[in-house]
Protein backbone atom coordinates (compact mmCIF):
# COMPACT_ATOMS: atom_id res chain seq x y z
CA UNK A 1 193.70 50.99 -0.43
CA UNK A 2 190.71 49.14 0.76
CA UNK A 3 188.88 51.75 -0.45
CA UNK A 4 189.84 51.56 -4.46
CA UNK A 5 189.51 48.03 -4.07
CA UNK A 6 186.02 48.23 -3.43
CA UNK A 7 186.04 50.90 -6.11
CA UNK A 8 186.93 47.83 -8.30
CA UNK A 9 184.80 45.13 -7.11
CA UNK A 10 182.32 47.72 -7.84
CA UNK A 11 182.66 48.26 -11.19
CA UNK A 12 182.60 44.40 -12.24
CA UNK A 13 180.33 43.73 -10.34
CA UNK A 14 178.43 46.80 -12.40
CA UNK A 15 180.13 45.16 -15.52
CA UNK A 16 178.56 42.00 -14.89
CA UNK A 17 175.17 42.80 -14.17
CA UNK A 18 175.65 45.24 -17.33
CA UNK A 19 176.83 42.46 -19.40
CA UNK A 20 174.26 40.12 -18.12
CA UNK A 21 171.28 42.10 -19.06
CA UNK A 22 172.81 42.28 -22.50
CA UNK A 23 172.75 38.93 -22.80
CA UNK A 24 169.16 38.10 -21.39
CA UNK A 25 168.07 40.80 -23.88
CA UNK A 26 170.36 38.73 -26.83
CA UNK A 27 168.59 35.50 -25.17
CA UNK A 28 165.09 36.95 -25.31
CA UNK A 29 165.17 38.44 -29.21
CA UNK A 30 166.36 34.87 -29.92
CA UNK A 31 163.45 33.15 -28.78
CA UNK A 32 160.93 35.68 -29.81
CA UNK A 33 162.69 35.14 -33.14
CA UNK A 34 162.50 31.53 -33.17
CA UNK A 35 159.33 31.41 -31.81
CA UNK A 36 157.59 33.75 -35.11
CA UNK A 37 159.78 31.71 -37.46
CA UNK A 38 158.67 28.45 -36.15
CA UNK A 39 154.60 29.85 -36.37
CA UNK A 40 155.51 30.57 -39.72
CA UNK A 41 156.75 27.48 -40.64
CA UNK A 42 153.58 25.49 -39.24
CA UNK A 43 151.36 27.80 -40.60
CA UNK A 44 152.74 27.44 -43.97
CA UNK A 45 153.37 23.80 -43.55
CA UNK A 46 149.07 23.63 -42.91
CA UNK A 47 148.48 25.46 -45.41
CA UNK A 48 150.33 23.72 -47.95
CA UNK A 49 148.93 19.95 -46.59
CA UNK A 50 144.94 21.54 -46.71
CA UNK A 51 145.79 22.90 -50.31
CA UNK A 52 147.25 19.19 -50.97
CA UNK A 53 144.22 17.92 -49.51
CA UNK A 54 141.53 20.02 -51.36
CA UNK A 55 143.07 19.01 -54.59
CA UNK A 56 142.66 14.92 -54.09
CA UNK A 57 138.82 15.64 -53.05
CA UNK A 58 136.56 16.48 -56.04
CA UNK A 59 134.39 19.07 -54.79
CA UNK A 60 130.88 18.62 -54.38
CA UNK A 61 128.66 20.50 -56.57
CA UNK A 62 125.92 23.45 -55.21
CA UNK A 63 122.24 23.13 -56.34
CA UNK A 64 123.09 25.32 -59.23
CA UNK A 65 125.83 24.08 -60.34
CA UNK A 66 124.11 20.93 -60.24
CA UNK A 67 121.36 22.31 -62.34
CA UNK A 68 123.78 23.46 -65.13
CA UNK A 69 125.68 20.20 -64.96
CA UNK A 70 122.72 18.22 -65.72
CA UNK A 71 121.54 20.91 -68.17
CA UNK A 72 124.76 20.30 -70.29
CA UNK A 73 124.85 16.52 -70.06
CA UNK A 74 121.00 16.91 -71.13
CA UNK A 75 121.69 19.19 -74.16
CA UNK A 76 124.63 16.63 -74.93
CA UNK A 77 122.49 13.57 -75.29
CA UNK A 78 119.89 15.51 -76.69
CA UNK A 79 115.80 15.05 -76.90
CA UNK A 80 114.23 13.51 -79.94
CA UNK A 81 110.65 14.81 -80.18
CA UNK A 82 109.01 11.86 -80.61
CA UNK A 83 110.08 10.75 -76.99
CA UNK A 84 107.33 9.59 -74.72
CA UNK A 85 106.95 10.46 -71.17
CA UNK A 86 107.79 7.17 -69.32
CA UNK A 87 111.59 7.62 -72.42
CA UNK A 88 111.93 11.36 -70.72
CA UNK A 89 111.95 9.83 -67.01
CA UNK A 90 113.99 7.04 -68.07
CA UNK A 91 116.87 9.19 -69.68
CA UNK A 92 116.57 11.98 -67.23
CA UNK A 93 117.00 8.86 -64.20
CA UNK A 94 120.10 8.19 -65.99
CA UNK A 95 121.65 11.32 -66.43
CA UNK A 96 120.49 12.48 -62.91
CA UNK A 97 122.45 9.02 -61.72
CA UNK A 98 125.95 10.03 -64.07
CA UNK A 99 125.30 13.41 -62.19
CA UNK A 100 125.84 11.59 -59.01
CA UNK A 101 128.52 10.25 -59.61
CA UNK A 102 130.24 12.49 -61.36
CA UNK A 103 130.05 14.82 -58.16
CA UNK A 104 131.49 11.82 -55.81
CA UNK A 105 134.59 11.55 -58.08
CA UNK A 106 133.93 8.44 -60.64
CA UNK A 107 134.04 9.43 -64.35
């Protein structure tokens, strides 16, 4: 008798380390789980605020873009001929000055 009863006490006790391991295993996927969802989330969540950010901030302008910018606000204002030098480095001040602050964000 004594010996089916440790039989039994066997067996759960093989059933509960069985059933235990399941459940550290259940336990474990969980938190792996939750822990990639939750990198996820604050990835996306910094990507979204820099994107917000990089919109509010005009960006600044490379020397060649700079170039063409005053290029085009030159051709727009245009060059009379008769123009004399001291005219030519006032009006290109100017428009180097509107450049300027174009590229910090005032319009």
């Amino acid at each position: 008798m004594s010996s089916h009863k440790y039989t039994q006490d066997k067996a759960m006790r093989k059933s509960l380390r069985l059933s235990r391991r399941q459940q550290r295993a259940e336990d474990t996927k969980t938190v792996i789980a939750t822990g990639i969802s939750l990198a996820i989330t604050f990835a996306m969540t910094v990507i979204m605020i820099s994107q917000l950010a990089s919109c509010t901030i005009p960006p600044k302008l490379d020397a060649y873009e700079q170039h063409n910018a005053d290029v085009r606000k030159w051709s727009e204002v245009g060059c009379p001929r008769t123009s004399t030098r001291a005219e030519l480095n006032d009006m290109w001040g100017t428009l180097y000055i509107e450049a300027q602050l174009i590229n910090m964000g005032y319009n």
